[in-house]
Protein backbone atom coordinates (compact mmCIF):
# COMPACT_ATOMS: atom_id res chain seq x y z
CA UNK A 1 9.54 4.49 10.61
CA UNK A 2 7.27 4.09 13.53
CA UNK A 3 7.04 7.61 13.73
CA UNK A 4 5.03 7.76 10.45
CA UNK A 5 1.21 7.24 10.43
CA UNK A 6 -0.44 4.09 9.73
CA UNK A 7 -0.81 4.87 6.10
CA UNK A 8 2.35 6.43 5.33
CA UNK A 9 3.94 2.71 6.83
CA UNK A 10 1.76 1.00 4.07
CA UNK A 11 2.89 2.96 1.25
CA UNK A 12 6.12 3.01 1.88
CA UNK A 13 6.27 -0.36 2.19
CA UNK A 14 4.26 -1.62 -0.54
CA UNK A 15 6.18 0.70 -2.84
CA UNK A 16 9.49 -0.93 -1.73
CA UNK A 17 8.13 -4.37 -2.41
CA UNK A 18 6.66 -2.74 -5.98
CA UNK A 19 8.00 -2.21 -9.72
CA UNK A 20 7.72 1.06 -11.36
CA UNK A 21 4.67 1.63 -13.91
CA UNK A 22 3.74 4.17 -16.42
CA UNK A 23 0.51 4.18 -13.65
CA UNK A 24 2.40 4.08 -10.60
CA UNK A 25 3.50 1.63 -8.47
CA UNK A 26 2.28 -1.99 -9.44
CA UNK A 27 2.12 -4.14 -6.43
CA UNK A 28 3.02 -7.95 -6.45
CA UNK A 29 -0.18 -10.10 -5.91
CA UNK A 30 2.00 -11.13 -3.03
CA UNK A 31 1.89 -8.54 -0.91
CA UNK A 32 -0.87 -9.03 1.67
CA UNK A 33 -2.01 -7.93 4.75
CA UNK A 34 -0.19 -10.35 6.87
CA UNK A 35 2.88 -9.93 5.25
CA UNK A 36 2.79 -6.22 5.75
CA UNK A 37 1.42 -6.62 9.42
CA UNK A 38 4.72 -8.08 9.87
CA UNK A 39 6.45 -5.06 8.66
CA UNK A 40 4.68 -2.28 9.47
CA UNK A 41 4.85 -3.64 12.94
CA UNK A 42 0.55 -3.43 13.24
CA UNK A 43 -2.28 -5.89 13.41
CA UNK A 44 -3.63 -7.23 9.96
CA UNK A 45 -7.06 -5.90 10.78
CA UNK A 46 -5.31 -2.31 11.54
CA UNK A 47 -3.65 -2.46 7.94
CA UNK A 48 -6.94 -4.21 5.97
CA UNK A 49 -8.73 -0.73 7.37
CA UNK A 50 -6.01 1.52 6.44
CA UNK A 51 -5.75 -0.37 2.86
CA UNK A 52 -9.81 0.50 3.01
CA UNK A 53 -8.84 3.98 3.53
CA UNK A 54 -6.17 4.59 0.94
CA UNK A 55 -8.71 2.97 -1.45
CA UNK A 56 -11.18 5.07 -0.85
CA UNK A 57 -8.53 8.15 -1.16
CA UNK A 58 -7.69 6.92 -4.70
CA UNK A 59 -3.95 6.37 -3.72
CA UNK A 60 -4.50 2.72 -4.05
CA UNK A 61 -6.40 1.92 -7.38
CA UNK A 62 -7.04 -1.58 -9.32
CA UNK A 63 -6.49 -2.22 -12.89
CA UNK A 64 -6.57 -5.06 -14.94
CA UNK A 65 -6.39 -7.34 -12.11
CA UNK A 66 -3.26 -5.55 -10.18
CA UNK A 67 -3.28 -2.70 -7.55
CA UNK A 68 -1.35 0.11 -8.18
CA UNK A 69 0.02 3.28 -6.11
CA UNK A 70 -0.38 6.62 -7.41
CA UNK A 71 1.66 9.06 -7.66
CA UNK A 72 1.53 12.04 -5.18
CA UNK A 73 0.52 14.73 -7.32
CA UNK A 74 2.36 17.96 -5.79
């Protein structure tokens, strides 16, 4: 896995730690950047700027006070 970029880590784990969602992934209010520092093997302030990014990609979206993952469209 630590072959994978940054953001690829993220999503994959956030989507393993997620439930499935007519809009996407929905991700536990849990799930912070600590916890996956720990297992995407980086530093929190690494994966709070690649969160930033993936936000700003609309990959990561918020709705009705949960985030969600969206689907790859492909």
């Amino acid at each position: 896995m630590l072959t994978k970029n940054i953001r690829d880590r993220v999503l994959d784990v956030m989507k393993r730690f997620s439930k499935k969602h007519p809009d996407g992934y929905m991700v536990p209010k849990r799930v912070n950047s600590l916890l996956l520092s720990k297992c995407c093997q980086a530093t929190p302030a690494t994966i709070k700027k690649a969160l930033l990014d993936l936000k700003h990609e609309k990959r990561i979206i918020k709705k009705e006070q949960h985030l969600f993952i969206q689907e790859e469209m492909t």
